[in-house]
C-alpha atoms as a PDB file:
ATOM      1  CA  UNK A   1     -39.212  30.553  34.344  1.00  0.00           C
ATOM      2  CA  UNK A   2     -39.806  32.629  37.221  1.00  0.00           C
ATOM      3  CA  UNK A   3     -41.018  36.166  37.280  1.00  0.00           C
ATOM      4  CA  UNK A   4     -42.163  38.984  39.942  1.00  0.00           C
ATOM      5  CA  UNK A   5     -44.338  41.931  39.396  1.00  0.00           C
ATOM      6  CA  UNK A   6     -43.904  45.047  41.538  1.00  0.00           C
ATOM      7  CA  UNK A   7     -46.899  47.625  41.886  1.00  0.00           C
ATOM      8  CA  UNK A   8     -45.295  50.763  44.051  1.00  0.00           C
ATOM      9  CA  UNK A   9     -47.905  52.079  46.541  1.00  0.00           C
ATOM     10  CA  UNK A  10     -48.790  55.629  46.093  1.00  0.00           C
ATOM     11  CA  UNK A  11     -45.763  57.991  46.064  1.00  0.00           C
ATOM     12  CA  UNK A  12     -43.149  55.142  46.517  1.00  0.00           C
ATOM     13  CA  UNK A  13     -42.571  54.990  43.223  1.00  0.00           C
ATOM     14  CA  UNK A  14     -38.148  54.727  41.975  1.00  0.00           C
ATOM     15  CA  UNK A  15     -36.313  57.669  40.524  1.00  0.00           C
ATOM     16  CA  UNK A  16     -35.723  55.984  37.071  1.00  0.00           C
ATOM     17  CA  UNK A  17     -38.626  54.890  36.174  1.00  0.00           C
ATOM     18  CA  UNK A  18     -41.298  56.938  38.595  1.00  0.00           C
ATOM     19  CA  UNK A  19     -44.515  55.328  39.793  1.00  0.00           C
ATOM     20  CA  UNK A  20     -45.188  52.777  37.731  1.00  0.00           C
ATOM     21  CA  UNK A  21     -45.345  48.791  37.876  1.00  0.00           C
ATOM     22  CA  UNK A  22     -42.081  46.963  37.217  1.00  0.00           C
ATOM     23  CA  UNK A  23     -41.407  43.408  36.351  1.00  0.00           C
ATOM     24  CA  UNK A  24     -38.242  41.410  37.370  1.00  0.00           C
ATOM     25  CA  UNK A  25     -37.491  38.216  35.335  1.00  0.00           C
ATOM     26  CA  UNK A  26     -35.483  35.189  36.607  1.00  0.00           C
ATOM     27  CA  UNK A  27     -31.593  35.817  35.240  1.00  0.00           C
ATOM     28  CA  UNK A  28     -31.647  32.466  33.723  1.00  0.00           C
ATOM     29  CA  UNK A  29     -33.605  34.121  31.179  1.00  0.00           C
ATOM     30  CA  UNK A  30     -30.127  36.710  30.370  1.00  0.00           C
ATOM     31  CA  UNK A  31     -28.240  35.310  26.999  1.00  0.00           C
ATOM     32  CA  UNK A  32     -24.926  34.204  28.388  1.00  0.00           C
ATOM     33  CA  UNK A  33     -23.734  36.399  24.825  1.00  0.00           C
ATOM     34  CA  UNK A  34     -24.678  39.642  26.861  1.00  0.00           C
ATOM     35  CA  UNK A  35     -21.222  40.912  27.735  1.00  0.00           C
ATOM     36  CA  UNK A  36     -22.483  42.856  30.490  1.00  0.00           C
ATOM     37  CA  UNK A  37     -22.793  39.332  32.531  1.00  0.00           C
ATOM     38  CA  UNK A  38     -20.328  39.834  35.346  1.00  0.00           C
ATOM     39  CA  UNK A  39     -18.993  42.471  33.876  1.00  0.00           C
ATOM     40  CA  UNK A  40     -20.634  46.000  35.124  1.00  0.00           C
ATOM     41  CA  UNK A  41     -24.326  45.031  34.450  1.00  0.00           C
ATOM     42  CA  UNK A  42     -26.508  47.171  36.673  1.00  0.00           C
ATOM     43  CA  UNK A  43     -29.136  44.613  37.637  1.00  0.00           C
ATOM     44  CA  UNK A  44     -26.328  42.809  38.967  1.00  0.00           C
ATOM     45  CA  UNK A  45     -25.104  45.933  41.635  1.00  0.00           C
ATOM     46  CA  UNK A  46     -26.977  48.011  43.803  1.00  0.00           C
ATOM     47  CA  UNK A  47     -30.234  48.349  44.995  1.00  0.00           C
ATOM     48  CA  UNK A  48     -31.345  46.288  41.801  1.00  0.00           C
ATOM     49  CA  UNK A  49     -29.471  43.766  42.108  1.00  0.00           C
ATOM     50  CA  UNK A  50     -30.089  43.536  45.638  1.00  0.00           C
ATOM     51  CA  UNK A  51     -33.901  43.045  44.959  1.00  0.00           C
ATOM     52  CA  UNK A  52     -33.147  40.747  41.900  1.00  0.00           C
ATOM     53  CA  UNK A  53     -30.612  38.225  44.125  1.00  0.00           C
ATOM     54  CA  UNK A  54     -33.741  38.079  46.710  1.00  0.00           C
ATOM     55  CA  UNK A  55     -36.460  38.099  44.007  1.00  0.00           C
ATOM     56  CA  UNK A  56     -39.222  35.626  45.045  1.00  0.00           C
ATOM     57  CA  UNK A  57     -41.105  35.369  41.982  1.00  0.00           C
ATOM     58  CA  UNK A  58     -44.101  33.282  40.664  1.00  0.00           C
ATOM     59  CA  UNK A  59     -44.554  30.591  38.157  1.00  0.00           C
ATOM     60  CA  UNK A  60     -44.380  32.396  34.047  1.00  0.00           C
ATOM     61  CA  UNK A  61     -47.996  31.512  33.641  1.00  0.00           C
ATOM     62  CA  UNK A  62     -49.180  33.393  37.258  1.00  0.00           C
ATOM     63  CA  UNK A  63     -47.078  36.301  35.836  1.00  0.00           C
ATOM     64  CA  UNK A  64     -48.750  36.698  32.815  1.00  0.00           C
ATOM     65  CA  UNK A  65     -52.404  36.263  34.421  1.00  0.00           C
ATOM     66  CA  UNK A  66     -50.915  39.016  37.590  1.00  0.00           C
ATOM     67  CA  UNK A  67     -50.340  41.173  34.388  1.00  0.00           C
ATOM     68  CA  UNK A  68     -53.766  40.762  32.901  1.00  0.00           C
ATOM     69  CA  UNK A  69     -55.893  41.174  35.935  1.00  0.00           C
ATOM     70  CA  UNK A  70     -53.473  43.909  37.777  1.00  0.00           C
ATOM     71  CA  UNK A  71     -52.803  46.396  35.375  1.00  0.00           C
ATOM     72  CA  UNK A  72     -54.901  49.303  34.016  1.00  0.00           C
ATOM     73  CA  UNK A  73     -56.045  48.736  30.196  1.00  0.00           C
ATOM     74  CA  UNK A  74     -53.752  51.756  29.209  1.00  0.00           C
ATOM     75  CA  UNK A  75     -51.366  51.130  32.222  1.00  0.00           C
ATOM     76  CA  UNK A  76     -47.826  51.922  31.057  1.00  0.00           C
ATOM     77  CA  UNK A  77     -44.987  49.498  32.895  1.00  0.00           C
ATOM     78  CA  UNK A  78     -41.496  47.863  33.074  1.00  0.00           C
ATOM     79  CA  UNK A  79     -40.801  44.588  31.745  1.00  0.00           C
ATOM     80  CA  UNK A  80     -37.457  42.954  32.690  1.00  0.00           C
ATOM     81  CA  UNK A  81     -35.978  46.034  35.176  1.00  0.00           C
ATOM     82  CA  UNK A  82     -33.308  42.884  35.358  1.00  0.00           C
ATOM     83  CA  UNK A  83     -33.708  39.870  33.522  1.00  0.00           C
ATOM     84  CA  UNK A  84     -34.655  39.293  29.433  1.00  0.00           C
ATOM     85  CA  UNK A  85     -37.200  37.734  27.639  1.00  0.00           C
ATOM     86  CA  UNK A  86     -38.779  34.437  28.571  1.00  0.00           C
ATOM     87  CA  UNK A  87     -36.537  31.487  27.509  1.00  0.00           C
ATOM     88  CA  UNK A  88     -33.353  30.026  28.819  1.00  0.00           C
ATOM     89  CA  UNK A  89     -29.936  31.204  27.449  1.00  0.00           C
ATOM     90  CA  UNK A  90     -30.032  32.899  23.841  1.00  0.00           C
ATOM     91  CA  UNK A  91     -33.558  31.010  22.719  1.00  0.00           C
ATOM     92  CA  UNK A  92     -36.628  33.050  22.979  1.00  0.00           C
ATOM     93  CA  UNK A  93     -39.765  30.574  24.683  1.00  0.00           C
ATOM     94  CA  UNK A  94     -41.835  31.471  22.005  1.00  0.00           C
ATOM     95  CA  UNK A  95     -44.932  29.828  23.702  1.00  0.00           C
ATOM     96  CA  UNK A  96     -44.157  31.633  26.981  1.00  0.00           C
ATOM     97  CA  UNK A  97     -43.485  35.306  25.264  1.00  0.00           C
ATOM     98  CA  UNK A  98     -46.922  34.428  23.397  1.00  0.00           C
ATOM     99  CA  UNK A  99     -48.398  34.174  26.916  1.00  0.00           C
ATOM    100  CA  UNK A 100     -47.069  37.591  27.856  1.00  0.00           C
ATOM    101  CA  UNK A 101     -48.088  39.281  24.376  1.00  0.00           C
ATOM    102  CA  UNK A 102     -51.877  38.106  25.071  1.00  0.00           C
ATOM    103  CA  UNK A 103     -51.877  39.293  28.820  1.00  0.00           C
ATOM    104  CA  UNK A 104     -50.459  42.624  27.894  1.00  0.00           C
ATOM    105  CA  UNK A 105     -52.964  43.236  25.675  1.00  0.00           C
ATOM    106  CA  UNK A 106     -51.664  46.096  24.043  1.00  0.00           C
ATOM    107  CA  UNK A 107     -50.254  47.903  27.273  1.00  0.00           C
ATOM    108  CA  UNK A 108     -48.070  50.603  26.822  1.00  0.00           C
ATOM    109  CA  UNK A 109     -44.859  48.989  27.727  1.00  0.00           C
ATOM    110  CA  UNK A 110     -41.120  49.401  27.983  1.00  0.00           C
ATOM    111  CA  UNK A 111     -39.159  46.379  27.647  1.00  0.00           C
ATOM    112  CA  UNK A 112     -35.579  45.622  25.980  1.00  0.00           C
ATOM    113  CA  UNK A 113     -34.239  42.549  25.212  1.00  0.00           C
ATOM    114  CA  UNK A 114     -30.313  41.382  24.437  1.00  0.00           C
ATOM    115  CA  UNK A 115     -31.246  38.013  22.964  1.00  0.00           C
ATOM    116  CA  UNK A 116     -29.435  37.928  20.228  1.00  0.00           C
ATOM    117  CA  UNK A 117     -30.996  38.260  16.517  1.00  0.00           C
ATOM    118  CA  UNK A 118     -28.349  38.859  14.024  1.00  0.00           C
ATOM    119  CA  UNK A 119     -27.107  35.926  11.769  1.00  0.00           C
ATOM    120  CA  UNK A 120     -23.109  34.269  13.237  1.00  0.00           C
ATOM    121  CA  UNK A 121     -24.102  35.759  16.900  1.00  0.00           C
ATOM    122  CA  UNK A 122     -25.588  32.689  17.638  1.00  0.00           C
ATOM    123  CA  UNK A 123     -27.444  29.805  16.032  1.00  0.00           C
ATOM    124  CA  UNK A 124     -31.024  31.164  17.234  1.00  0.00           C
ATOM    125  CA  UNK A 125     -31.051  34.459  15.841  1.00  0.00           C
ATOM    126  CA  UNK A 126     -33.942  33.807  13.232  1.00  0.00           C
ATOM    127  CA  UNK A 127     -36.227  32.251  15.079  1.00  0.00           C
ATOM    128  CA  UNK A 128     -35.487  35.040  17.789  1.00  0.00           C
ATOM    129  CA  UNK A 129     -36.498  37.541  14.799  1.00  0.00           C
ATOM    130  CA  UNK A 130     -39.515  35.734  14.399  1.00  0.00           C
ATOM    131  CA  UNK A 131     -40.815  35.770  17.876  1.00  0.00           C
ATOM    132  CA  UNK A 132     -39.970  39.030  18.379  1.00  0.00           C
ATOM    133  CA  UNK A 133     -41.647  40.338  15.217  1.00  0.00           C
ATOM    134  CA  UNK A 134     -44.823  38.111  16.579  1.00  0.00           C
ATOM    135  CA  UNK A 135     -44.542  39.612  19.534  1.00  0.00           C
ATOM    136  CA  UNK A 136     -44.610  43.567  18.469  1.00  0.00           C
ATOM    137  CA  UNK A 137     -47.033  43.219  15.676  1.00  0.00           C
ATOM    138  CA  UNK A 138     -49.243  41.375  18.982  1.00  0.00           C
ATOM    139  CA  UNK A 139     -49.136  44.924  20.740  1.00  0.00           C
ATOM    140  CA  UNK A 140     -46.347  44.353  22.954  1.00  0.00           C
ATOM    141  CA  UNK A 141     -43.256  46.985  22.146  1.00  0.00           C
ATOM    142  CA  UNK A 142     -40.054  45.305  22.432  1.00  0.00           C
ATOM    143  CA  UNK A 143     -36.526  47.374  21.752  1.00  0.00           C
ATOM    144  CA  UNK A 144     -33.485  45.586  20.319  1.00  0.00           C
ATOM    145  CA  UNK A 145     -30.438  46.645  22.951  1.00  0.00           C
ATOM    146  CA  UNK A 146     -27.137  46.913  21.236  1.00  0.00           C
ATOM    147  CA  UNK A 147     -23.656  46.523  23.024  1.00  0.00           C
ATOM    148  CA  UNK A 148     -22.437  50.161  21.186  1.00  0.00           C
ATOM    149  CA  UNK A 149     -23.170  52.484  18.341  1.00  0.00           C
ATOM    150  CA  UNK A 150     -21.839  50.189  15.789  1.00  0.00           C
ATOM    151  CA  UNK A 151     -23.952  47.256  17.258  1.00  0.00           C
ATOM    152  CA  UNK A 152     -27.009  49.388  17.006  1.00  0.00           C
ATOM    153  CA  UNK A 153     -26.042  50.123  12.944  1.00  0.00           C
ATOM    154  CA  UNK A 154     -26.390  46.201  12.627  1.00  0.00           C
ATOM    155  CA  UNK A 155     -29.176  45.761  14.663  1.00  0.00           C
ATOM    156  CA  UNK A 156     -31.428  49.299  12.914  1.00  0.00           C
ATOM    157  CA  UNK A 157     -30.213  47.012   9.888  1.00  0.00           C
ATOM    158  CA  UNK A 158     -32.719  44.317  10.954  1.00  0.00           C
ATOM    159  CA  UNK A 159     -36.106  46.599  10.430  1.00  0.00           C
ATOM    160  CA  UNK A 160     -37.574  44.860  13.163  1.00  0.00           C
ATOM    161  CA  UNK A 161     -37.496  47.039  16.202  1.00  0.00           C
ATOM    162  CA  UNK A 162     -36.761  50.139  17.656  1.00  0.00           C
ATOM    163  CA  UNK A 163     -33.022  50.014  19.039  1.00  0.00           C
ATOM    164  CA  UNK A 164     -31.231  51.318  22.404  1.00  0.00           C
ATOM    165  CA  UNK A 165     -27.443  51.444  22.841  1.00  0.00           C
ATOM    166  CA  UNK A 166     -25.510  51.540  25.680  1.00  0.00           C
ATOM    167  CA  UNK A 167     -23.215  55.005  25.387  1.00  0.00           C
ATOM    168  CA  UNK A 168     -19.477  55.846  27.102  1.00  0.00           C
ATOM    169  CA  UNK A 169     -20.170  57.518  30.910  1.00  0.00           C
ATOM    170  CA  UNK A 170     -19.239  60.894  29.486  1.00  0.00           C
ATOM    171  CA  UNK A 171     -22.650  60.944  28.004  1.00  0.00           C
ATOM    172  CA  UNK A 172     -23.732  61.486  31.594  1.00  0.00           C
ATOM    173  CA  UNK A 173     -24.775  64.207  33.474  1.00  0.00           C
ATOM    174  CA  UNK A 174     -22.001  64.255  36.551  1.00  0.00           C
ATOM    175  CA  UNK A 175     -23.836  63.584  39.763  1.00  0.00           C
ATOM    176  CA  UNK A 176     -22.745  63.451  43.121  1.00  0.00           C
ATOM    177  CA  UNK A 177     -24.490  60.558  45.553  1.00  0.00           C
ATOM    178  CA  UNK A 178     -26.478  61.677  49.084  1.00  0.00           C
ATOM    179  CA  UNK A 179     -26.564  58.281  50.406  1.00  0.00           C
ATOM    180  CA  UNK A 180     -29.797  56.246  50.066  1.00  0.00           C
ATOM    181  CA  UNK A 181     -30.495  56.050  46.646  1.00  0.00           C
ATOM    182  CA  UNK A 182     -30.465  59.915  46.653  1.00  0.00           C
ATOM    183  CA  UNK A 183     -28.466  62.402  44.065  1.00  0.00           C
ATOM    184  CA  UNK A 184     -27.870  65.515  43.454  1.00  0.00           C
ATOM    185  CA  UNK A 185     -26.489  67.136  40.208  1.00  0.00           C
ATOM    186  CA  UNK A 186     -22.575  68.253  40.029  1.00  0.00           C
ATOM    187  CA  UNK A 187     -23.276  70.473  37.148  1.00  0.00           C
ATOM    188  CA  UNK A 188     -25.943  72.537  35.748  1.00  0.00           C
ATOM    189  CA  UNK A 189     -27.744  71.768  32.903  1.00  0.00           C
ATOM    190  CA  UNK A 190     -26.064  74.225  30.490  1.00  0.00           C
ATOM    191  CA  UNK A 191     -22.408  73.073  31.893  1.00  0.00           C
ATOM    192  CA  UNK A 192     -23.499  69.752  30.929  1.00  0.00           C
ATOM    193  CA  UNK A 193     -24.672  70.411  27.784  1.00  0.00           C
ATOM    194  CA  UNK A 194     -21.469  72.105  26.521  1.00  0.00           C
ATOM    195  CA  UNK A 195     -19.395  69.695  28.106  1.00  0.00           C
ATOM    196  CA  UNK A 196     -21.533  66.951  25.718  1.00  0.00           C
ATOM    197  CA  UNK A 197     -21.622  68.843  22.638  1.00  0.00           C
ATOM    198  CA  UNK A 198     -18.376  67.684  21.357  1.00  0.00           C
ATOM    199  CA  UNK A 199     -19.547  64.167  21.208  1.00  0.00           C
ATOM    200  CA  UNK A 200     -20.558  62.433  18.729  1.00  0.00           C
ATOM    201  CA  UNK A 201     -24.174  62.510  17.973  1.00  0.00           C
ATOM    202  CA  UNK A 202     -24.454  60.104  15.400  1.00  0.00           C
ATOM    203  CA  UNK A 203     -23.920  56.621  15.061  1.00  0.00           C
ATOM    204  CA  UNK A 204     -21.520  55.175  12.448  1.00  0.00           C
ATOM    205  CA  UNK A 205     -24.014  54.490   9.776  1.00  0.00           C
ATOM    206  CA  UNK A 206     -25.553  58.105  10.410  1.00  0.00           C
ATOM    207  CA  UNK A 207     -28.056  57.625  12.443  1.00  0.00           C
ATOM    208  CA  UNK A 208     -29.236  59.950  15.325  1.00  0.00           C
ATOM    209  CA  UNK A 209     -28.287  59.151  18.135  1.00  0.00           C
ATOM    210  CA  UNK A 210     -30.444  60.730  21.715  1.00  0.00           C
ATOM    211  CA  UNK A 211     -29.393  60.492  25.250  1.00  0.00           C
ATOM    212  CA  UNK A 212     -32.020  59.041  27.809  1.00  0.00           C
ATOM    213  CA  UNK A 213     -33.325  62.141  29.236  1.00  0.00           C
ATOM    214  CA  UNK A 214     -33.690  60.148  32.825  1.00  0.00           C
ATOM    215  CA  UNK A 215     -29.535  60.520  32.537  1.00  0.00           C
ATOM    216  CA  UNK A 216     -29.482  64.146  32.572  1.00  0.00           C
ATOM    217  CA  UNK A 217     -32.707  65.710  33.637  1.00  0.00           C
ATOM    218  CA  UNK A 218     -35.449  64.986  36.333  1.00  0.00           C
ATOM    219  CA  UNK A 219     -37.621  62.751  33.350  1.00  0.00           C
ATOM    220  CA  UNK A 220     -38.808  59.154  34.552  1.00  0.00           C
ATOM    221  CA  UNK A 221     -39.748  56.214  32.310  1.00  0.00           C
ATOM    222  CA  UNK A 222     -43.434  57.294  33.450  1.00  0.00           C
ATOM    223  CA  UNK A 223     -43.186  60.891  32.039  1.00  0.00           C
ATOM    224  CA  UNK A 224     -40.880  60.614  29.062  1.00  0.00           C
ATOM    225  CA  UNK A 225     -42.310  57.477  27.353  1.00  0.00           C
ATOM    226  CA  UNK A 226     -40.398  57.150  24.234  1.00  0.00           C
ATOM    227  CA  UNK A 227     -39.519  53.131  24.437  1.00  0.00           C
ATOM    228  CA  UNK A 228     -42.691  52.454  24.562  1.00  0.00           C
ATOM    229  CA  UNK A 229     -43.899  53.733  21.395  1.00  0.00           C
ATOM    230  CA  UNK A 230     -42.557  52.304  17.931  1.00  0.00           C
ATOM    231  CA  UNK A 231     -39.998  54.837  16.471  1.00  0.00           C
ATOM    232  CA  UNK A 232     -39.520  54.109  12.720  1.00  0.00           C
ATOM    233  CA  UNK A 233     -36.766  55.616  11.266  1.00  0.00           C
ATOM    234  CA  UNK A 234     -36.327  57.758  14.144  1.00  0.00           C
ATOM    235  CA  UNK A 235     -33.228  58.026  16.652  1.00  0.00           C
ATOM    236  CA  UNK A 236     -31.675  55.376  18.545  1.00  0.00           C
ATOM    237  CA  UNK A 237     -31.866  56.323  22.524  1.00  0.00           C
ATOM    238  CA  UNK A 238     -28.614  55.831  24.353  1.00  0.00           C
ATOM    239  CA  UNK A 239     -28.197  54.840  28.155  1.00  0.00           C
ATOM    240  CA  UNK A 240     -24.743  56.097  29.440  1.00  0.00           C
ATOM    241  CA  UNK A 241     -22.721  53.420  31.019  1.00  0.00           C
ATOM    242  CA  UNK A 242     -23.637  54.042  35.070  1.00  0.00           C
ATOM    243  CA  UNK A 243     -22.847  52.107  38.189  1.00  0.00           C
ATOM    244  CA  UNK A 244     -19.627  50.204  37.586  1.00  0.00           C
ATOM    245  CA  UNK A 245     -18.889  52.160  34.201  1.00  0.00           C
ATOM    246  CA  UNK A 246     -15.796  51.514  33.518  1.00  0.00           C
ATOM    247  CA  UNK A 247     -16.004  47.579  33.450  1.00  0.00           C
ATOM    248  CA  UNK A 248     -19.015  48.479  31.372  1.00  0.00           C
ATOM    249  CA  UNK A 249     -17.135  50.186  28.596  1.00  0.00           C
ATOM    250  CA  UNK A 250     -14.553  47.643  28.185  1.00  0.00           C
ATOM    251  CA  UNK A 251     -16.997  44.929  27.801  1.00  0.00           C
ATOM    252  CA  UNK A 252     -18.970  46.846  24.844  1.00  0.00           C
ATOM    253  CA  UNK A 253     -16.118  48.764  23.287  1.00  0.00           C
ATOM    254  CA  UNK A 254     -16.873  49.049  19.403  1.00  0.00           C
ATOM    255  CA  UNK A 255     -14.505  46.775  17.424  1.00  0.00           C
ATOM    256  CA  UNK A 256     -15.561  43.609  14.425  1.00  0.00           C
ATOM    257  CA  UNK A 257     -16.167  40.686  16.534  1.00  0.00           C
ATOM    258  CA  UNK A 258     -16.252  37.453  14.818  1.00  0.00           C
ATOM    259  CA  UNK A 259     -18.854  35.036  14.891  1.00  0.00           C
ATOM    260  CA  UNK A 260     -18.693  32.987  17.993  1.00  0.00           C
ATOM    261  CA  UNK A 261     -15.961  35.327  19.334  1.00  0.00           C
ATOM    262  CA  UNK A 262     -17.177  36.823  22.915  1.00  0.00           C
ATOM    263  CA  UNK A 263     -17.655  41.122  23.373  1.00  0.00           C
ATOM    264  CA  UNK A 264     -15.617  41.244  25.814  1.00  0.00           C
ATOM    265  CA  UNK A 265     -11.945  42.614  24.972  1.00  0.00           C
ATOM    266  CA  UNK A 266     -10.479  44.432  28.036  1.00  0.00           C
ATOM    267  CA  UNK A 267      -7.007  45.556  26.296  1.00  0.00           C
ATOM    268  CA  UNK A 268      -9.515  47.458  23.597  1.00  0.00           C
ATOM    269  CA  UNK A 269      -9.303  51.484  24.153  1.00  0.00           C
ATOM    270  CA  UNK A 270     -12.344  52.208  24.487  1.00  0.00           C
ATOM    271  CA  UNK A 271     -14.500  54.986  22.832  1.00  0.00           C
ATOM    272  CA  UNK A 272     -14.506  57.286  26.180  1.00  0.00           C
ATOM    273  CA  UNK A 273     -10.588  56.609  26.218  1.00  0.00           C
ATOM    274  CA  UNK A 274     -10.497  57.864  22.611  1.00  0.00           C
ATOM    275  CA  UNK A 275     -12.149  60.820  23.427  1.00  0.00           C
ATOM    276  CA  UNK A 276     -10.489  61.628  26.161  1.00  0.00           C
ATOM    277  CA  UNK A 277      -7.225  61.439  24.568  1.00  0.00           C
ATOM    278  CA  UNK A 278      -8.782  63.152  21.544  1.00  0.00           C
ATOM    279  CA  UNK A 279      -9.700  66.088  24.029  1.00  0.00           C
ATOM    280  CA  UNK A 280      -6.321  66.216  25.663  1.00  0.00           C
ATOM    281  CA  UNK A 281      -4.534  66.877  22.722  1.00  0.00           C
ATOM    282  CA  UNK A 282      -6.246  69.162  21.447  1.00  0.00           C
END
């Protein structure tokens, strides 16, 4: 397993998650159960995925040690901008995410992971638990991403992590692109938040649900902070579907999938459709 660590020089840092280090993590380490493979993932478009296709990373074990020696004691930093947890497939390396625990060292860090944990996604799920229960209780803050608000019901279910979901576009500020990486906002704050409001806010089961401030406001992952700290019982933070969106949303659209039975359902109205249609008539 190969992996790169990127330290931005002073004032270079990127407009999501601001100046701090980022880690990149060879895609043979994404669960081929993700449904976002192929279909809308953002580490697979853009500047991202540009970096991640041209990666040249180091050996798992250099990692770690570039981790241990490089970063501040109290450094905050991005694991897995693209990429998962160590291991190939669905299967959590347990000896290699051990590695990584120890050369964090109880960093502040924000790291997701879609390997999958619950029981009839796939055969690994416990042991996945396990390692990823090692892992947190070792200091090093893992979030459970789920495919939609139901998902993230099932996963919350668990106890065994804070959880992120992946929301409809509309939960998006509207932005219009300057070229270069560079934005601009197509409606003002207060537009945006009454445009919002009639969404839901809660997740099936009742929990809250809050939008990732980076999504509608100038916040970073370096100023807002909130994946990197344990959350119990507290909301689940939703990332709007961005980039290509609207594969995204057809991918992840919330419906009972069997076990062994893939995400992806494109004929499946999706929740942004329902709205939408909700809205219209009206």
């Amino acid at each position: 397993m190969y992996a790169q660590l990127v330290i931005p020089q002073p004032g270079k840092g990127n407009r999501k998650t601001g100046q701090i280090p980022t880690a990149y993590v060879a895609r043979e380490s994404c669960p081929t159960s993700c449904p976002l493979l192929g279909n809308g993932c953002y580490a697979e478009t853009g500047n991202v995925g540009l970096h991640w296709r041209k990666m040249v990373g180091v050996p798992w074990a250099k990692f770690c040690l570039m981790v241990a020696e490089k970063l501040g004691p109290r450094q905050l930093w991005r694991y897995g901008v693209a990429g998962d947890l160590p291991g190939f497939g669905g299967l959590i390396d347990r000896a290699a995410l051990q590695l990584l625990t120890t050369a964090n060292a109880r960093r502040p860090v924000i790291a997701y992971t879609h390997k999958p944990v619950l029981d009839g996604e796939h055969p690994v799920a416990e042991p996945n638990r396990r390692f990823i229960a090692e892992a947190i209780a070792g200091g090093l803050m893992l979030n459970l991403s789920a495919n939609n608000p139901n998902h993230a019901d099932a996963l919350a279910d668990l106890d065994l992590a804070p959880v992120v979901t992946i929301l409809p576009n509309a939960y998006a500020r509207r932005h219009r692109s300057l070229g270069r990486g560079r934005r601009e906002w197509a409606e003002t704050i207060g537009e945006y938040r009454d445009r919002v409001s009639p969404l839901p806010t809660y997740t099936p089961a009742g929990r809250r649900m809050a939008v990732c401030p980076a999504t509608y406001t100038g916040a970073t992952c370096e100023s807002c902070r909130a994946c990197a700290v344990p959350r119990p019982g507290g909301a689940i933070i939703g990332f709007p579907a961005h980039g290509a969106w609207q594969k995204v949303e057809k991918a992840t659209a919330a419906r009972d999938v069997s076990p062994g039975e893939p995400w992806i359902f494109p004929n499946h109205r999706t929740m942004a459709e329902v709205i939408a249609d909700e809205t219209t008539a009206a």
